[in-house]
C-alpha atoms as a PDB file:
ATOM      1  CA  UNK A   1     -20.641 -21.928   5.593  1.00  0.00           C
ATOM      2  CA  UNK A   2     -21.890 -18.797   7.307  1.00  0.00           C
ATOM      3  CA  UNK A   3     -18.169 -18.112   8.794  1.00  0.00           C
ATOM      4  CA  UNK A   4     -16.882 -18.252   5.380  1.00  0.00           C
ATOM      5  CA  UNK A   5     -19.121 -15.863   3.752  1.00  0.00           C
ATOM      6  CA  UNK A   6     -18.420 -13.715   5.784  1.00  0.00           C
ATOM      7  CA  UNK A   7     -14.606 -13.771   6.339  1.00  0.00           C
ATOM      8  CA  UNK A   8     -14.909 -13.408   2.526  1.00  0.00           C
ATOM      9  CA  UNK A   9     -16.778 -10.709   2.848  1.00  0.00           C
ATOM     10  CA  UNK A  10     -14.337  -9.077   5.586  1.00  0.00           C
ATOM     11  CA  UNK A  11     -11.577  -9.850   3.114  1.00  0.00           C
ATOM     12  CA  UNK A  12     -13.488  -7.901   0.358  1.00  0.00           C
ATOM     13  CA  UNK A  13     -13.551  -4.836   2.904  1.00  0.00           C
ATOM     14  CA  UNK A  14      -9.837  -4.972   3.006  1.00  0.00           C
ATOM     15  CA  UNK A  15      -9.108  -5.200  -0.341  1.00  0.00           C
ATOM     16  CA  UNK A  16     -11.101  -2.045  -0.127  1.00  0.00           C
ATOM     17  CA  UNK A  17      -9.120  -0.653   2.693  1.00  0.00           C
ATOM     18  CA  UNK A  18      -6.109  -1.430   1.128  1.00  0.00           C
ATOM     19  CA  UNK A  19      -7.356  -0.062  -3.160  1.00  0.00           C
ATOM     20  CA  UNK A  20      -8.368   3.524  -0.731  1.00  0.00           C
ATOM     21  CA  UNK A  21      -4.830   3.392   0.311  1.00  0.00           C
ATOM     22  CA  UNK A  22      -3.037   2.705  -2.340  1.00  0.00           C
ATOM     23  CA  UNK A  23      -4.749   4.722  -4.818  1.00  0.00           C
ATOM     24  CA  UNK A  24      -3.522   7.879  -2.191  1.00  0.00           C
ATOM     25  CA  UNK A  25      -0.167   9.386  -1.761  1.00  0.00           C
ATOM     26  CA  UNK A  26       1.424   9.238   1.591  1.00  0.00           C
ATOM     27  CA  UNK A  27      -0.373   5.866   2.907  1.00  0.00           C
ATOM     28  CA  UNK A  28       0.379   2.542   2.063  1.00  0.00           C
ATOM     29  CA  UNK A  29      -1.496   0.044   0.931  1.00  0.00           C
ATOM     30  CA  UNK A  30       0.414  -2.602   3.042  1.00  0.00           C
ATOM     31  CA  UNK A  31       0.241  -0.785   6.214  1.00  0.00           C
ATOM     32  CA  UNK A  32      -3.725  -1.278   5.990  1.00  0.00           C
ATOM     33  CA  UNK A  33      -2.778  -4.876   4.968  1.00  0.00           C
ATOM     34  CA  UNK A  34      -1.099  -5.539   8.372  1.00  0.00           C
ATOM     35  CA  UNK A  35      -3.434  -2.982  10.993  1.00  0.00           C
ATOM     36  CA  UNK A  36      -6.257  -5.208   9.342  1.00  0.00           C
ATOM     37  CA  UNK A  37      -4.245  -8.948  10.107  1.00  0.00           C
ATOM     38  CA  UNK A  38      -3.827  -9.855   6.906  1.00  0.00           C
ATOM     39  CA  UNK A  39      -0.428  -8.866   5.973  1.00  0.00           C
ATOM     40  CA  UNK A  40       1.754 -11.862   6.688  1.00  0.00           C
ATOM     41  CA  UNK A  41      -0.930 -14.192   4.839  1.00  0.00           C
ATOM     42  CA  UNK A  42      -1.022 -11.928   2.005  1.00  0.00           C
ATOM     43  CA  UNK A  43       2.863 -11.454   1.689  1.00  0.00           C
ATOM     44  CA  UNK A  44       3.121 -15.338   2.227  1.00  0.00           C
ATOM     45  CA  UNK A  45       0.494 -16.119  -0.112  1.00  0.00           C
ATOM     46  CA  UNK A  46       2.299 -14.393  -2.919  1.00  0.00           C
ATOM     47  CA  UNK A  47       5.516 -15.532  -2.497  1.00  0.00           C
ATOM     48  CA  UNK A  48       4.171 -18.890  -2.486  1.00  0.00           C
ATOM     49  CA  UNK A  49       3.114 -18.278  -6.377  1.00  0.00           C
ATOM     50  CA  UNK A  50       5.777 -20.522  -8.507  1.00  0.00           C
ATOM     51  CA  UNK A  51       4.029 -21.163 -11.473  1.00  0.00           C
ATOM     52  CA  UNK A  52       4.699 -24.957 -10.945  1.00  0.00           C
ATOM     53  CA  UNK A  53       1.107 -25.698 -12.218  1.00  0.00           C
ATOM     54  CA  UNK A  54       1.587 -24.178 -15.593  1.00  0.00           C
ATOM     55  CA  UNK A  55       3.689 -27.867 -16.878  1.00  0.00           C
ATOM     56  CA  UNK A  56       0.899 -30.058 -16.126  1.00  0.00           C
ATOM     57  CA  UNK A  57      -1.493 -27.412 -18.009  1.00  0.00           C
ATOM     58  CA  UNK A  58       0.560 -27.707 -21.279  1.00  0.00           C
ATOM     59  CA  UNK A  59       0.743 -31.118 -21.032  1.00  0.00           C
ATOM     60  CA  UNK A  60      -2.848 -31.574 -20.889  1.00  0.00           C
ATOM     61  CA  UNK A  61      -2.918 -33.081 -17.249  1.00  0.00           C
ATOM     62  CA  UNK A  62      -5.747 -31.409 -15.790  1.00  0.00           C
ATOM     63  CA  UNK A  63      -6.318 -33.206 -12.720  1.00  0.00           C
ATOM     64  CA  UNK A  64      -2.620 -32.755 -11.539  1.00  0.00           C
ATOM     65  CA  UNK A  65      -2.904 -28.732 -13.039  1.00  0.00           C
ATOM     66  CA  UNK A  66      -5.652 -28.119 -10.613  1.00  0.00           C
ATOM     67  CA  UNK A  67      -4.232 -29.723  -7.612  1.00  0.00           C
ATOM     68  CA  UNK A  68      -1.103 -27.791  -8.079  1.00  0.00           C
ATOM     69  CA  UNK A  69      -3.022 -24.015  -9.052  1.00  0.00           C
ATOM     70  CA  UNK A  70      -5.301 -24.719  -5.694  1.00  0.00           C
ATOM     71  CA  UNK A  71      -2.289 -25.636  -3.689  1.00  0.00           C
ATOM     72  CA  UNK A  72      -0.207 -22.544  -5.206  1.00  0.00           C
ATOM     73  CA  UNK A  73      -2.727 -20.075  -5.277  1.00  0.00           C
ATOM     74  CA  UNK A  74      -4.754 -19.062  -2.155  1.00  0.00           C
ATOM     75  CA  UNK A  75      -8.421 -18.265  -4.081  1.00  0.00           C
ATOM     76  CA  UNK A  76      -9.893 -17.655  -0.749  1.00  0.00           C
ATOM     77  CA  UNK A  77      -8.045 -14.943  -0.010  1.00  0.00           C
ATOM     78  CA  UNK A  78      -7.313 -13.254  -3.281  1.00  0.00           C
ATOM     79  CA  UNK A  79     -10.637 -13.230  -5.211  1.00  0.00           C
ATOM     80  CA  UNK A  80     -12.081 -11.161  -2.732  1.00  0.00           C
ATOM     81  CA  UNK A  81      -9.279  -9.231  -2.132  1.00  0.00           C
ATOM     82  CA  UNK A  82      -8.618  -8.038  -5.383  1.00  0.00           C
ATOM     83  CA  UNK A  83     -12.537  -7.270  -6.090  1.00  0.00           C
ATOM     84  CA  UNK A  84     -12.338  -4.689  -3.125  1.00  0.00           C
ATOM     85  CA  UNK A  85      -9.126  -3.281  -4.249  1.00  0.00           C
ATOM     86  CA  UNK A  86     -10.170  -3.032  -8.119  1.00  0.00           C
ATOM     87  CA  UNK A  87     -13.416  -1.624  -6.167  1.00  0.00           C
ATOM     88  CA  UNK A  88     -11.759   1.119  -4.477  1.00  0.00           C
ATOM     89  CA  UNK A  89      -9.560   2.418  -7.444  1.00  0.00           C
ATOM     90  CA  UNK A  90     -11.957   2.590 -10.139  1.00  0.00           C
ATOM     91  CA  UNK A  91     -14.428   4.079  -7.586  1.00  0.00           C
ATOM     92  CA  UNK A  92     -12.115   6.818  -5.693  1.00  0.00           C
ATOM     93  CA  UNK A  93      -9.446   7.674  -8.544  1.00  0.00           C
ATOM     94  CA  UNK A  94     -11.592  11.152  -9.643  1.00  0.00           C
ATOM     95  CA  UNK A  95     -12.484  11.921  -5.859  1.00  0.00           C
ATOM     96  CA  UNK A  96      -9.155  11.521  -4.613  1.00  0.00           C
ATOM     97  CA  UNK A  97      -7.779  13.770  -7.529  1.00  0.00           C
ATOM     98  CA  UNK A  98     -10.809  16.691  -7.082  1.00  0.00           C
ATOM     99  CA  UNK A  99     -10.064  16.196  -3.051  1.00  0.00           C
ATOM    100  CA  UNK A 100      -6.082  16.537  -3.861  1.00  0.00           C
ATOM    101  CA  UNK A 101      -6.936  19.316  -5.896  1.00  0.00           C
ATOM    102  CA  UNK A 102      -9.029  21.625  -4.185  1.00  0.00           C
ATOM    103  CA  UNK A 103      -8.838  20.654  -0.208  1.00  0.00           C
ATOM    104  CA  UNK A 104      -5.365  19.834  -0.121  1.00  0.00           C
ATOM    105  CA  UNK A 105      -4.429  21.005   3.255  1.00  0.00           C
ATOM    106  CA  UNK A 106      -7.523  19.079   4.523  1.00  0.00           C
ATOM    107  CA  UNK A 107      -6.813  16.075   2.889  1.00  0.00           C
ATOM    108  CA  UNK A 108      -3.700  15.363   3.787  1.00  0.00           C
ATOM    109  CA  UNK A 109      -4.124  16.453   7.616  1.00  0.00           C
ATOM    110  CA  UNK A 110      -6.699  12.859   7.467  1.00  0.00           C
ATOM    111  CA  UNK A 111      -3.963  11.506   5.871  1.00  0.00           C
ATOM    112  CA  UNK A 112      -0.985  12.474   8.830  1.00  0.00           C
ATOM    113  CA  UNK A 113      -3.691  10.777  11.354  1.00  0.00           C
ATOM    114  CA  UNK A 114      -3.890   7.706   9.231  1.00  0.00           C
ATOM    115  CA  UNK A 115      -0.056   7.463   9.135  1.00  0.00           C
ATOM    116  CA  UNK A 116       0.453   8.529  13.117  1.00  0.00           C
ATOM    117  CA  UNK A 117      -1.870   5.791  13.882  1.00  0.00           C
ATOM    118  CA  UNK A 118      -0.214   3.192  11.926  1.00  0.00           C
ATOM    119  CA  UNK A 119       3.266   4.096  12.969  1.00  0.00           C
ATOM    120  CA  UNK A 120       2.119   3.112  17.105  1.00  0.00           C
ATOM    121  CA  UNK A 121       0.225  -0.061  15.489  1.00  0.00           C
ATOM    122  CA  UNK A 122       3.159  -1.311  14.289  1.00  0.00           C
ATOM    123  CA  UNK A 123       5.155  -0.051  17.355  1.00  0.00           C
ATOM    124  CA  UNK A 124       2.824  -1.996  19.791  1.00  0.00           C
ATOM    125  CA  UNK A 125       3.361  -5.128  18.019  1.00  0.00           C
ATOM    126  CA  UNK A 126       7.556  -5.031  18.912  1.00  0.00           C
ATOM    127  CA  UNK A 127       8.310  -7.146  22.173  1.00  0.00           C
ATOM    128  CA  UNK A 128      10.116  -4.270  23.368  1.00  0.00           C
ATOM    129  CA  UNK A 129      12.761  -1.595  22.874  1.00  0.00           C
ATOM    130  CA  UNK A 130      16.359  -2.131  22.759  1.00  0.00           C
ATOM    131  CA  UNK A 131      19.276  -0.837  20.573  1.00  0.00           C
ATOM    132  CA  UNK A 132      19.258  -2.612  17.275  1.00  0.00           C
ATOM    133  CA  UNK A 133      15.186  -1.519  16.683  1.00  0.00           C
ATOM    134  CA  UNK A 134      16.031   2.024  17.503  1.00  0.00           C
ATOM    135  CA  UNK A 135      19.258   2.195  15.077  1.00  0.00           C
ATOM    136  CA  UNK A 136      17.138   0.383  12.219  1.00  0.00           C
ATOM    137  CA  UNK A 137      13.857   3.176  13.080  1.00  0.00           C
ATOM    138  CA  UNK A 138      16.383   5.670  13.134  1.00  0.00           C
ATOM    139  CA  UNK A 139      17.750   4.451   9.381  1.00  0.00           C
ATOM    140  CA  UNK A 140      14.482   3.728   7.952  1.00  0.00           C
ATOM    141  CA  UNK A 141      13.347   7.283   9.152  1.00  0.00           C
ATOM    142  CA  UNK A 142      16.851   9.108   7.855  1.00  0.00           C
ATOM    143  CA  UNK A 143      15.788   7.062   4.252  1.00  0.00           C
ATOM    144  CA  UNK A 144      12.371   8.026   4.227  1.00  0.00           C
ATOM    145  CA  UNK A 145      12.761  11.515   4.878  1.00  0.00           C
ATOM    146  CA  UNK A 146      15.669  11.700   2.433  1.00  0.00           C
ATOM    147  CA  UNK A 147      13.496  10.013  -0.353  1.00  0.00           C
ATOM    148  CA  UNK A 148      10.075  12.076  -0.019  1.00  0.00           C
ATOM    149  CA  UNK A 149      12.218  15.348  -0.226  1.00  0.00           C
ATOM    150  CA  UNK A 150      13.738  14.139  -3.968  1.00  0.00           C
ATOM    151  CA  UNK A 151      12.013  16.321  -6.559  1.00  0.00           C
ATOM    152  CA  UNK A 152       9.494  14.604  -8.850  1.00  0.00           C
ATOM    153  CA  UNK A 153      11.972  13.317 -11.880  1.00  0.00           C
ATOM    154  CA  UNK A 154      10.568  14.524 -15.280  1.00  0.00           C
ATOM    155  CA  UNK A 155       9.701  11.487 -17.371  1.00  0.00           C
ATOM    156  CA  UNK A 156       7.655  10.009 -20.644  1.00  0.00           C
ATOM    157  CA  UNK A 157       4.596   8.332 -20.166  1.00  0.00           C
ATOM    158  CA  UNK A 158       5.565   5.471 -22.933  1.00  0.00           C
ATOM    159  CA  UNK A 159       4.898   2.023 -22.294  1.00  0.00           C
ATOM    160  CA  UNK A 160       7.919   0.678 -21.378  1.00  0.00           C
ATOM    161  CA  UNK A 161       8.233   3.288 -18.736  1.00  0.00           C
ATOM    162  CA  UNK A 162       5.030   2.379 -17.440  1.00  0.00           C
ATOM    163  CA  UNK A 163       6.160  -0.755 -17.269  1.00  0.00           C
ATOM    164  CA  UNK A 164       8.785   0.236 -15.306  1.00  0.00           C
ATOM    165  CA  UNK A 165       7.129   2.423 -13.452  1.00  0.00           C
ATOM    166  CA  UNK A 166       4.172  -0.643 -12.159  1.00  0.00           C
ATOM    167  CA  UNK A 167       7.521  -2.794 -11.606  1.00  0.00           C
ATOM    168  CA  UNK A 168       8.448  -0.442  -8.978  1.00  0.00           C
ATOM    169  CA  UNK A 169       5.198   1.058  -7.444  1.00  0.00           C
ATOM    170  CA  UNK A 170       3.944  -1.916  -6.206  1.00  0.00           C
ATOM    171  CA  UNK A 171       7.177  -3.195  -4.350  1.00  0.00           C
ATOM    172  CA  UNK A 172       6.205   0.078  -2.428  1.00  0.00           C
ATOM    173  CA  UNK A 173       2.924  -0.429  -2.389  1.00  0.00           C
ATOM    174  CA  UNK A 174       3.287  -3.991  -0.241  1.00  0.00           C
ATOM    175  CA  UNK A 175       5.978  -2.404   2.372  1.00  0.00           C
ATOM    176  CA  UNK A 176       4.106  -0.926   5.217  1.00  0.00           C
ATOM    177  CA  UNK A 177       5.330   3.121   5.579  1.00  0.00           C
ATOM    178  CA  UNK A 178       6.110   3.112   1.856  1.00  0.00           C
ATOM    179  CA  UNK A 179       3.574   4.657  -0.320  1.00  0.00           C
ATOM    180  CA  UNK A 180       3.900   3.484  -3.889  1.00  0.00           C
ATOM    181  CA  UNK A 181       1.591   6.592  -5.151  1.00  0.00           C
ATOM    182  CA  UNK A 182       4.003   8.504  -3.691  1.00  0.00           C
ATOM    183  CA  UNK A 183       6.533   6.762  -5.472  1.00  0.00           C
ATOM    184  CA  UNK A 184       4.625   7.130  -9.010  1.00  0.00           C
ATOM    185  CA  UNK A 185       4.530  10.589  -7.860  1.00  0.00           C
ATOM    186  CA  UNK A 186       8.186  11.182  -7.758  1.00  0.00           C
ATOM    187  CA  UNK A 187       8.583   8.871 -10.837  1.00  0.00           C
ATOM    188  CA  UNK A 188       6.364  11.592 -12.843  1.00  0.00           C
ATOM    189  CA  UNK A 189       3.931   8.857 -13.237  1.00  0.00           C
ATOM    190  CA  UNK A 190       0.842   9.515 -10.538  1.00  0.00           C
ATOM    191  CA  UNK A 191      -0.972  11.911 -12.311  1.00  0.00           C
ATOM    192  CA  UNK A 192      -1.160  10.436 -15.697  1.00  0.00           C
ATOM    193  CA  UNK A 193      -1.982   7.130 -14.568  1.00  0.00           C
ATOM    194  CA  UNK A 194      -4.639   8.048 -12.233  1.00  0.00           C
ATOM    195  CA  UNK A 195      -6.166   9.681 -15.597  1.00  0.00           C
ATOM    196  CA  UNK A 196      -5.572   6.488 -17.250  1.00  0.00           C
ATOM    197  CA  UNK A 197      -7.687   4.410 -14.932  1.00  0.00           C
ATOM    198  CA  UNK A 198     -10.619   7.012 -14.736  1.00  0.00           C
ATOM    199  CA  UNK A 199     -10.747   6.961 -18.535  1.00  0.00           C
ATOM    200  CA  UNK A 200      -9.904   3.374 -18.979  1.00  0.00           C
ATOM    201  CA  UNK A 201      -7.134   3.753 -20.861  1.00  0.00           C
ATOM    202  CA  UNK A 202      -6.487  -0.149 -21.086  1.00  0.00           C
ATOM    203  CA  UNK A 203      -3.125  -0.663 -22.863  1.00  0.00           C
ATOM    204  CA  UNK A 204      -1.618   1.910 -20.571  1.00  0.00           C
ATOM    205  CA  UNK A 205      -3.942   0.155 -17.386  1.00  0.00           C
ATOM    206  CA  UNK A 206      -3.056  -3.419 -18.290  1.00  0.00           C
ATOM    207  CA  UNK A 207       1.290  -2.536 -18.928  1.00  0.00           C
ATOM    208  CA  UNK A 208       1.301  -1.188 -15.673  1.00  0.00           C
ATOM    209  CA  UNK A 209      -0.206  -4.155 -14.080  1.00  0.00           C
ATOM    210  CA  UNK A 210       1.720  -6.724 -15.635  1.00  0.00           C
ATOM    211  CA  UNK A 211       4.302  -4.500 -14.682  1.00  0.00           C
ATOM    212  CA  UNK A 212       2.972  -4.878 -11.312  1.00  0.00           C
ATOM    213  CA  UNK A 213       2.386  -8.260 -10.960  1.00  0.00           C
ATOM    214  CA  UNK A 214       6.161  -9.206 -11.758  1.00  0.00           C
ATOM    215  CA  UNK A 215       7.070  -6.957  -9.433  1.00  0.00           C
ATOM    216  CA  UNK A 216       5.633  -7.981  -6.791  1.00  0.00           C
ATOM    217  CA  UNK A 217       5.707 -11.817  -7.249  1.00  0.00           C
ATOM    218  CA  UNK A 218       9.771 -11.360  -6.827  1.00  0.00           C
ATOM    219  CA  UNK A 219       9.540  -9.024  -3.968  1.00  0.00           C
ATOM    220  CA  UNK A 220       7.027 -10.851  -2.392  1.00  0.00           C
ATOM    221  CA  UNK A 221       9.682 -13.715  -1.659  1.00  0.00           C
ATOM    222  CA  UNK A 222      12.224 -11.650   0.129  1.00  0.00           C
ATOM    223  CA  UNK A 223       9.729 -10.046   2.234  1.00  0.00           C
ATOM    224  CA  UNK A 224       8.230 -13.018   2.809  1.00  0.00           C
ATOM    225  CA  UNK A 225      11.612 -14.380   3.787  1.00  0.00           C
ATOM    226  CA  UNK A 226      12.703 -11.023   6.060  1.00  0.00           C
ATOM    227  CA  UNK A 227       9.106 -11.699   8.259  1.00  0.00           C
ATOM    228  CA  UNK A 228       9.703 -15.376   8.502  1.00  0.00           C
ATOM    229  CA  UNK A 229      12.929 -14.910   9.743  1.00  0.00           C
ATOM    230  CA  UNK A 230      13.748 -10.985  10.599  1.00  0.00           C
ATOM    231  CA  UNK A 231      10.203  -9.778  11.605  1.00  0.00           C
ATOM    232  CA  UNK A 232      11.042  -7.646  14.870  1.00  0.00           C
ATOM    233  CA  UNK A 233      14.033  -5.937  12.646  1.00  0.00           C
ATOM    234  CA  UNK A 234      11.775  -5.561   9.383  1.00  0.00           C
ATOM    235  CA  UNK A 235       8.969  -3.810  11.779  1.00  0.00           C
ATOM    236  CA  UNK A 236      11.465  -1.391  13.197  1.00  0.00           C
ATOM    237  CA  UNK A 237      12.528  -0.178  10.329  1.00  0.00           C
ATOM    238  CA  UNK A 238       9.308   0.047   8.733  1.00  0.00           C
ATOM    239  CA  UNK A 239       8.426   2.260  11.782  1.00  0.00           C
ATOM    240  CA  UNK A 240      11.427   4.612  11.207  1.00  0.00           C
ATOM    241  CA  UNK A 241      10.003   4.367   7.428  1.00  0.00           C
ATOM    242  CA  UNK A 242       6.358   5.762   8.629  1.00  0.00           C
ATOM    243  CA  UNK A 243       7.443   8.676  10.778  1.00  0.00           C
ATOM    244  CA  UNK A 244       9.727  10.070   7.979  1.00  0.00           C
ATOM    245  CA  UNK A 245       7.057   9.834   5.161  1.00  0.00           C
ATOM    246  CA  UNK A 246       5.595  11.973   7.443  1.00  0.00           C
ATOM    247  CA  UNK A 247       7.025  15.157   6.050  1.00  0.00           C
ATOM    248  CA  UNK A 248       4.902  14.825   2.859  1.00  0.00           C
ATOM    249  CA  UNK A 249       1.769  16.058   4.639  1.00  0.00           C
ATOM    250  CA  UNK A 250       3.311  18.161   7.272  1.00  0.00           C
ATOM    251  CA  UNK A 251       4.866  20.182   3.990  1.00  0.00           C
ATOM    252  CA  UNK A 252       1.166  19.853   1.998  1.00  0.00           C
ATOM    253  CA  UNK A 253      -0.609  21.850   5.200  1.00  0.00           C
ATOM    254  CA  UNK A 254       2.023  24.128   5.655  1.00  0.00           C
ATOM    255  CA  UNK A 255       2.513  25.458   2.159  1.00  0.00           C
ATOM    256  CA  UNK A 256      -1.209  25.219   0.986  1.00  0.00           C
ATOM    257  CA  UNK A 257      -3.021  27.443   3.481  1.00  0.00           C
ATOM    258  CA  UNK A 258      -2.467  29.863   6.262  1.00  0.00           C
ATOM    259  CA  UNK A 259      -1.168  28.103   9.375  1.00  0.00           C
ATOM    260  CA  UNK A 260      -4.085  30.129  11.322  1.00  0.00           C
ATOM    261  CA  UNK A 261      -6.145  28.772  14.836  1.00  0.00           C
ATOM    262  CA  UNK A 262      -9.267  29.279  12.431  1.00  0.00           C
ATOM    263  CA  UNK A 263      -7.674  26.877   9.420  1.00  0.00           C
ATOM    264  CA  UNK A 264      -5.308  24.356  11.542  1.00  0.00           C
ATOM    265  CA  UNK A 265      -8.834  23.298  14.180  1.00  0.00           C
ATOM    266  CA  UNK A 266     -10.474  21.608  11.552  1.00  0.00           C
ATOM    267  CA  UNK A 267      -7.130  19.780  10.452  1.00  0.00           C
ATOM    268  CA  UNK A 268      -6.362  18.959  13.753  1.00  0.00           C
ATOM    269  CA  UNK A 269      -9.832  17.388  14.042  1.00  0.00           C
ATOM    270  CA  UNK A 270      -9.460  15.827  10.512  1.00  0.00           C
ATOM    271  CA  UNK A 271      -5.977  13.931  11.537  1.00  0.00           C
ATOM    272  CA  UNK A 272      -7.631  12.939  14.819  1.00  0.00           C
ATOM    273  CA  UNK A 273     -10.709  11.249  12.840  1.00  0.00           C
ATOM    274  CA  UNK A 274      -7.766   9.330  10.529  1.00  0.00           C
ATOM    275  CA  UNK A 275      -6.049   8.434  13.665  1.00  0.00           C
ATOM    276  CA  UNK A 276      -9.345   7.012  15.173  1.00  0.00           C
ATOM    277  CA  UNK A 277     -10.771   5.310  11.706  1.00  0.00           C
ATOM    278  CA  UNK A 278      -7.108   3.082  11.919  1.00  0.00           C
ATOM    279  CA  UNK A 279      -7.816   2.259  15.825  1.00  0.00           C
ATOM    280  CA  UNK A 280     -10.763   1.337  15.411  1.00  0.00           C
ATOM    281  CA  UNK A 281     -10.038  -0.981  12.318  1.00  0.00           C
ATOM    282  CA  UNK A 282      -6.942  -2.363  14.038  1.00  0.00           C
ATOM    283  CA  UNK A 283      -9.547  -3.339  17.117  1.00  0.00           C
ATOM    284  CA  UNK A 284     -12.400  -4.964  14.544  1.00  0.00           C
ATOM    285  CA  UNK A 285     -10.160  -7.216  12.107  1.00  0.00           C
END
């Protein structure tokens, strides 16, 4: 009993891990999901999700509804899960906007550590190095860098659009490399929404998760599918991925304060604390 408490409680640390990430642009909530072992059980978990317990509900078999909801839905893992992740983004979503705001250049140096760490994580779990993983790191990089230098698209903040927008995000948000803030960034969506969750705006909140939730019970299944059966190939690109969203803070330091020995020592030592935080987790979970 004392084992599960307290994977549930490691679990609950994750999902904070993971709402910290998220809730940030330029690190992905997914690539704390698989430094931290839980990736492949979380992607798997989700995809498993059919709804098939829903028929005996309506027809008022409840014995048969709960075998099928317990066997569908892995409690154990996502209770806690989403507590920590709810956790982190109703906790960090004004200091992450003040930090943003008014250390940018320091913020995102501890977010180029976090990413540089992540990238060799995922690099040290490849068997080895041969042609096909460098041509897919070499596309996923060529993609990434391509995407994060599109200009953020000028857009509404109506419902259906935040619809949209959740539909999206959170397909990012699950991919290692990929940062769905980012995403909401370029989709014109970031700003406003972090606003909406700080002030509890909850018919703008609740469209974008619903939003969210569809998303990511369809993508779930052809990631799922891609690790089962293409995992060395999907990690390869998803390294490529990493080092190209690596432009977003390289461009954030550069064009937000003097590039001076006095200014770039304490970024250097703010990257190398990021690098060292993912290490570190990588080593404990």
């Amino acid at each position: 009993m004392k084992t599960n408490y307290m994977e549930t409680f490691l679990i609950f640390i994750r999902g904070l891990l993971m709402g910290s990430a998220d809730i940030l642009p330029g690190i992905s909530g997914g690539t704390i999901a698989l430094i931290t072992g839980i990736y492949e059980r979380l992607v798997h978990g989700i995809s498993k999700i059919n709804f098939t317990f829903v028929k005996p509900l309506l027809k008022g078999d409840f014995k048969e509804f709960k075998s099928k909801l317990l066997d569908e839905v892995d409690f154990a893992l996502f209770i806690p899960l989403l507590l920590g992740i709810g956790t982190a983004m109703l906790t960090l979503a004004k200091l992450v906007s003040y930090a943003m705001e008014v250390h940018t250049a320091f913020t995102y140096s501890f977010f180029l550590g976090l990413i540089v760490s992540s990238s060799y994580i995922l690099f040290t779990k490849l068997s080895g190095i041969n042609l096909r993983n460098i041509i897919l790191a070499i596309i996923g990089f060529i993609l990434a860098y391509i995407f994060v230098s599109l200009n953020p698209i000028a857009t509404t903040h109506t419902l259906p659009v935040i619809f949209i927008s959740g539909v999206i995000a959170i397909c990012a948000m699950i991919l290692p490399g990929i940062s769905g803030s980012f995403l909401l960034l370029l989709l014109g969506q970031y700003e406003y929404m972090l606003n909406a969750l700080h002030e509890m705006r909850l018919p703008e909140v609740i469209t974008f998760i619903v939003g969210a939730l569809i998303g990511i019970l369809g993508f779930s299944k052809l990631l799922d599918y891609l690790l089962q059966h293409h995992e060395e190939s999907t990690m390869a690109l998803l390294i490529g991925v990493m080092i190209g969203t690596l432009k977003i803070p390289f461009v954030k330091i550069s064009t937000t304060m003097a590039l001076t020995l006095p200014n770039i020592l304490p970024c250097i030592g703010l990257a190398l604390i990021g690098l060292v935080i993912i290490i570190v987790l990588e080593r404990k979970f």
